[in-house]
C-alpha atoms as a PDB file:
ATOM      1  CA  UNK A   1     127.776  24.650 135.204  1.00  0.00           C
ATOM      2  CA  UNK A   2     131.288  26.153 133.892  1.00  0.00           C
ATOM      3  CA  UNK A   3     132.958  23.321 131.187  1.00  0.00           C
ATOM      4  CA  UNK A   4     136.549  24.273 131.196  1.00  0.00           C
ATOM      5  CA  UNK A   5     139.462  23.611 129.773  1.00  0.00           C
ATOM      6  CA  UNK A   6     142.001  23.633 131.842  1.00  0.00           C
ATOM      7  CA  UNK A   7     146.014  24.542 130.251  1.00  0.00           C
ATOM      8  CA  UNK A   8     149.247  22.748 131.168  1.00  0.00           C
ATOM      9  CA  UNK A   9     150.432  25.795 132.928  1.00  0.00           C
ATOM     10  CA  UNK A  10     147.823  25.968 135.390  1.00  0.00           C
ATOM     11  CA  UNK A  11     148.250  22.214 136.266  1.00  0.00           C
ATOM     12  CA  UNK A  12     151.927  22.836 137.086  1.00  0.00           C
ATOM     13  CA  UNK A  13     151.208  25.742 138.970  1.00  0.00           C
ATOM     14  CA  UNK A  14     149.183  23.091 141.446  1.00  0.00           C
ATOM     15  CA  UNK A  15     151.863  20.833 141.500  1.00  0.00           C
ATOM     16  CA  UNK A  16     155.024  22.603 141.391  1.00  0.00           C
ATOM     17  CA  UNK A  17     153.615  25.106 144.263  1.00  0.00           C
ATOM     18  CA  UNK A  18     154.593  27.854 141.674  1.00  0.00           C
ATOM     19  CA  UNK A  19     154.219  31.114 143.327  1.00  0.00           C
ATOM     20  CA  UNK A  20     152.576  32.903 143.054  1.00  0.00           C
ATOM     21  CA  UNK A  21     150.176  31.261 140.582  1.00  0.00           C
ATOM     22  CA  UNK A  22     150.006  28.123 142.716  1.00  0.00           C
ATOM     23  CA  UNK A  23     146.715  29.604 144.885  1.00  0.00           C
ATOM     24  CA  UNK A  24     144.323  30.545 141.124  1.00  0.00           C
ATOM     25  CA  UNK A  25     145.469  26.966 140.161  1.00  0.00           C
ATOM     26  CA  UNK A  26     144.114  25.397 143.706  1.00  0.00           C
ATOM     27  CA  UNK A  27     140.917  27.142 143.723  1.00  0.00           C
ATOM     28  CA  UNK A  28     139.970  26.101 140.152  1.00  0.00           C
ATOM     29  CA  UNK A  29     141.305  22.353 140.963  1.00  0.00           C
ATOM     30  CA  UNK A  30     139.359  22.863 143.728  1.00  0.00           C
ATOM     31  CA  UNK A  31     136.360  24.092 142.441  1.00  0.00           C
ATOM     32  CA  UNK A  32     136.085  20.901 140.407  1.00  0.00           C
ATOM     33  CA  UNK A  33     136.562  18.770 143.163  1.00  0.00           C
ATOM     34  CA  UNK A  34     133.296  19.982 144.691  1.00  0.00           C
ATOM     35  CA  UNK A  35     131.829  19.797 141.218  1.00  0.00           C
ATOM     36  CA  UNK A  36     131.134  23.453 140.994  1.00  0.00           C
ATOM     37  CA  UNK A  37     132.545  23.303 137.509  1.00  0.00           C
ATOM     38  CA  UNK A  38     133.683  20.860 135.533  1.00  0.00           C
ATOM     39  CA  UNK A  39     137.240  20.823 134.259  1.00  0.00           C
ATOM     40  CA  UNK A  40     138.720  18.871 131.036  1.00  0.00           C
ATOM     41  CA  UNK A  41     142.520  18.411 129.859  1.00  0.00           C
ATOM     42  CA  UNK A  42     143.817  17.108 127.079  1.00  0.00           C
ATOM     43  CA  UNK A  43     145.729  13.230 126.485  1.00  0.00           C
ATOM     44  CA  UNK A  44     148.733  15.629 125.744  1.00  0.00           C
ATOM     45  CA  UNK A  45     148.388  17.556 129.005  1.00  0.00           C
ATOM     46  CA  UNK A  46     148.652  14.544 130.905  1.00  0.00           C
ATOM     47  CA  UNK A  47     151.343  12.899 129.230  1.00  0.00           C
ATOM     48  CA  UNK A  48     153.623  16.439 129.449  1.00  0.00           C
ATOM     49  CA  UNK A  49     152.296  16.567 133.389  1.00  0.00           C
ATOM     50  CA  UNK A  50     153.729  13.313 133.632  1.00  0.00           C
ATOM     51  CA  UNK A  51     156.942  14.438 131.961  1.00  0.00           C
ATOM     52  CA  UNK A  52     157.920  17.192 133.805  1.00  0.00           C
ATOM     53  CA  UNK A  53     156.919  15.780 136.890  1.00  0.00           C
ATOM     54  CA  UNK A  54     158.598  12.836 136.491  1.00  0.00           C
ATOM     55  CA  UNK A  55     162.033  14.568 136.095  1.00  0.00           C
ATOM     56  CA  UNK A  56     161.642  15.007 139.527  1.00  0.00           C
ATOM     57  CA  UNK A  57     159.744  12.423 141.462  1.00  0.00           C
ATOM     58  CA  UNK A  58     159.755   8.290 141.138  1.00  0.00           C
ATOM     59  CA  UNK A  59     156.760   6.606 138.544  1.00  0.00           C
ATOM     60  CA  UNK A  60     154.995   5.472 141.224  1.00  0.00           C
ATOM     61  CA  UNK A  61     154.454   9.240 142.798  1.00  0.00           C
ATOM     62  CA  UNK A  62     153.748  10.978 139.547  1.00  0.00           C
ATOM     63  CA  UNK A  63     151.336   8.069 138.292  1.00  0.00           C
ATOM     64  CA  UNK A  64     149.541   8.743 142.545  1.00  0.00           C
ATOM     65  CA  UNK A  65     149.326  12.550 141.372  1.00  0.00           C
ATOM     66  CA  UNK A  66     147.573  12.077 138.322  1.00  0.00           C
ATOM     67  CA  UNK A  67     145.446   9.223 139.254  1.00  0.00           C
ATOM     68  CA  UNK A  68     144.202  11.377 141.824  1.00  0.00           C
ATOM     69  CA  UNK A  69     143.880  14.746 139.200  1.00  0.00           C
ATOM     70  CA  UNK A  70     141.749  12.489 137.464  1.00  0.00           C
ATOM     71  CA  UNK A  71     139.329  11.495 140.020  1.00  0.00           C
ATOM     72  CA  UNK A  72     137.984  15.581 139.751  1.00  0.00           C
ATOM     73  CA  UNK A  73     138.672  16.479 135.820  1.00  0.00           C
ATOM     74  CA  UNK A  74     137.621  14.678 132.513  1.00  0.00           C
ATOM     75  CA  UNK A  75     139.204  14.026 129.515  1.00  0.00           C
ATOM     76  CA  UNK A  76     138.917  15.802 125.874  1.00  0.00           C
ATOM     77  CA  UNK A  77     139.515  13.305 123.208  1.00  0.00           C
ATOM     78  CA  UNK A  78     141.976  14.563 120.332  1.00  0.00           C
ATOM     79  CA  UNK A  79     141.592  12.867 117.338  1.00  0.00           C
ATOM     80  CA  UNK A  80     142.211  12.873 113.271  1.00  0.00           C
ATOM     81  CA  UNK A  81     140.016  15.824 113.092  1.00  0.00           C
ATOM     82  CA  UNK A  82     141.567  17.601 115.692  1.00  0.00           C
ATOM     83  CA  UNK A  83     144.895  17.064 114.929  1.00  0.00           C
ATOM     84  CA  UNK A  84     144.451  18.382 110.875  1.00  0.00           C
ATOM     85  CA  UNK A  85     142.351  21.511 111.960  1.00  0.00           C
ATOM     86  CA  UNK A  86     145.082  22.676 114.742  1.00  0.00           C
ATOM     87  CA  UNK A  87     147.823  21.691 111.681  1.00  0.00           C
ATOM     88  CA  UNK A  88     145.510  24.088 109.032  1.00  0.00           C
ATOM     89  CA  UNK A  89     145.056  26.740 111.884  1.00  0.00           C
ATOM     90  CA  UNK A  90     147.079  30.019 112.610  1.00  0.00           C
ATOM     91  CA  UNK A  91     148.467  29.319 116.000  1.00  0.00           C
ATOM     92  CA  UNK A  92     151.803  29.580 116.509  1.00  0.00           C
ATOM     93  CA  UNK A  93     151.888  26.811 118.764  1.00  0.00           C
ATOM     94  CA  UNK A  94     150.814  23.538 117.524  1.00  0.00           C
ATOM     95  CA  UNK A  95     150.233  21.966 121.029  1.00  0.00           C
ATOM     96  CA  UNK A  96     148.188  25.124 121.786  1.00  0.00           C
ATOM     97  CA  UNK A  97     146.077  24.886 118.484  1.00  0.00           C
ATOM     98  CA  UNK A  98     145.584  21.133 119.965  1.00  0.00           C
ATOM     99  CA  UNK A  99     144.088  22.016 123.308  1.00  0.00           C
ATOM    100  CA  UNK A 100     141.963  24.281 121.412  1.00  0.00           C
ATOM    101  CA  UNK A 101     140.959  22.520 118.831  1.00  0.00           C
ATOM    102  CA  UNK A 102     139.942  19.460 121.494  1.00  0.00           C
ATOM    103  CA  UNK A 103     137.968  21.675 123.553  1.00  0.00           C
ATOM    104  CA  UNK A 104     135.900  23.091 120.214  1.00  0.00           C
ATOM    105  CA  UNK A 105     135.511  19.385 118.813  1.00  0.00           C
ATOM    106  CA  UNK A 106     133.942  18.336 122.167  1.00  0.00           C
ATOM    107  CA  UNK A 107     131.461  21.523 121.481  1.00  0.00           C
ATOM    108  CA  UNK A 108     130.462  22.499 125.160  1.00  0.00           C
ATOM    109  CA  UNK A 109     133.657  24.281 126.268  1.00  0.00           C
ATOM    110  CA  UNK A 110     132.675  27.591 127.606  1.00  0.00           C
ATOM    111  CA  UNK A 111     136.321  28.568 128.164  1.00  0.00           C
ATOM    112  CA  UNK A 112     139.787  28.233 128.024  1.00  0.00           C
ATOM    113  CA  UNK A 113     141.796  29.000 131.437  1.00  0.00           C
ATOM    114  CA  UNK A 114     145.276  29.646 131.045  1.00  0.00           C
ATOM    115  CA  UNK A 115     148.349  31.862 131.561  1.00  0.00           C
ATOM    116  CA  UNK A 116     148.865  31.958 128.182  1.00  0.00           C
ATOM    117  CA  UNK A 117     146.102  33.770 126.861  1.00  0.00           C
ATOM    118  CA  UNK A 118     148.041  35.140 123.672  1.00  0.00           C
ATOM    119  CA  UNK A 119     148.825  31.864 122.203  1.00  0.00           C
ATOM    120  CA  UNK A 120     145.167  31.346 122.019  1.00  0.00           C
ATOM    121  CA  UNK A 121     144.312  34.719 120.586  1.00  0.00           C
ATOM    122  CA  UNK A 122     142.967  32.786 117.407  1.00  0.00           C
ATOM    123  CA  UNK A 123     140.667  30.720 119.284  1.00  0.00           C
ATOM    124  CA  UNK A 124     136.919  30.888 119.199  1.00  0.00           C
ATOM    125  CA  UNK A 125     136.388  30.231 122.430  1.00  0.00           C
ATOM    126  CA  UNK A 126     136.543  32.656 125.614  1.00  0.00           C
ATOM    127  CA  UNK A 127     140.128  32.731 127.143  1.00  0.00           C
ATOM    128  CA  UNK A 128     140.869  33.897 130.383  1.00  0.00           C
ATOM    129  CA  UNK A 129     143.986  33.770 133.323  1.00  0.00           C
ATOM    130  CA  UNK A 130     142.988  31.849 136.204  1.00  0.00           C
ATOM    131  CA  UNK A 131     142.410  34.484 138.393  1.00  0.00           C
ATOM    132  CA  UNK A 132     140.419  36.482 135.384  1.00  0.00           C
ATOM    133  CA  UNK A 133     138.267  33.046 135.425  1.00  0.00           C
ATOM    134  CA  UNK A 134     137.732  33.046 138.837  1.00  0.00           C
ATOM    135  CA  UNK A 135     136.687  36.793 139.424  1.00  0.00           C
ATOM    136  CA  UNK A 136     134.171  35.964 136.598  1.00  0.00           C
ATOM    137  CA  UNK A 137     133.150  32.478 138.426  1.00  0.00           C
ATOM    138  CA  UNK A 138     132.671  34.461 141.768  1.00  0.00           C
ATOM    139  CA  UNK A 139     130.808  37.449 139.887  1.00  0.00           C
ATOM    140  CA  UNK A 140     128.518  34.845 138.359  1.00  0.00           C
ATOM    141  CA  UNK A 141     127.339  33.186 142.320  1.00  0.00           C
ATOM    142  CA  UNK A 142     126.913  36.152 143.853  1.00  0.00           C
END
């Protein structure tokens, strides 16, 4: 089964509705829900989920949304280790080098999905845009 880690973009995409990335970011929620792959964030995409979601919806909402998000993804852990390798690495983007980092820590990532894919060029792992990931995911059933 597909381990991946799932960006902050992609999340927003679901829940914003942004068009028109807001179908890629369905499917691959979706595809975890029917535990055809398994999906992972990070501590810090859930708190800056909560964040931006929160600037525009009550506590109680936003706090529905991800309780619910988390009943069909999992949880990287970020710790000391993490946090000194993504603040010795050459991203650009320190919250980027985080997500990354997490994901390689946990060891059995087999991807990155994001819209992003340049502020990851440094990573080890695969990287791919949702609907990259998803024309690979198909490719691989059929």
């Amino acid at each position: 089964m597909q381990r991946i880690l799932i960006d902050t973009d992609v999340i927003l995409d679901f829940f914003f509705d942004r068009r028109p990335f807001v179908d890629d970011a369905a499917a691959i929620l979706s595809l975890c829900e029917l535990k055809k792959i398994s999906g992972f964030v990070t501590p810090v995409i859930v708190s800056n989920v909560y964040y931006l979601l929160r600037q525009g919806a009550k506590h109680d909402i936003v706090i529905q949304k991800l309780t619910e998000l988390m009943t069909i993804i999992d949880v990287l852990s970020i710790d000391k280790q993490v946090i000194q390798t993504a603040l010795t690495s050459d991203f650009k983007d320190f919250e980027d080098a985080l997500q990354n980092f997490a994901a390689v820590n946990e060891g059995t990532i087999d991807c990155v999905v994001t819209r992003n894919v340049k502020n990851f060029k440094n990573s080890y792992l695969s990287v791919m845009t949702p609907d990259t990931f998803l024309s690979f995911y198909k490719s691989r059933i059929h």
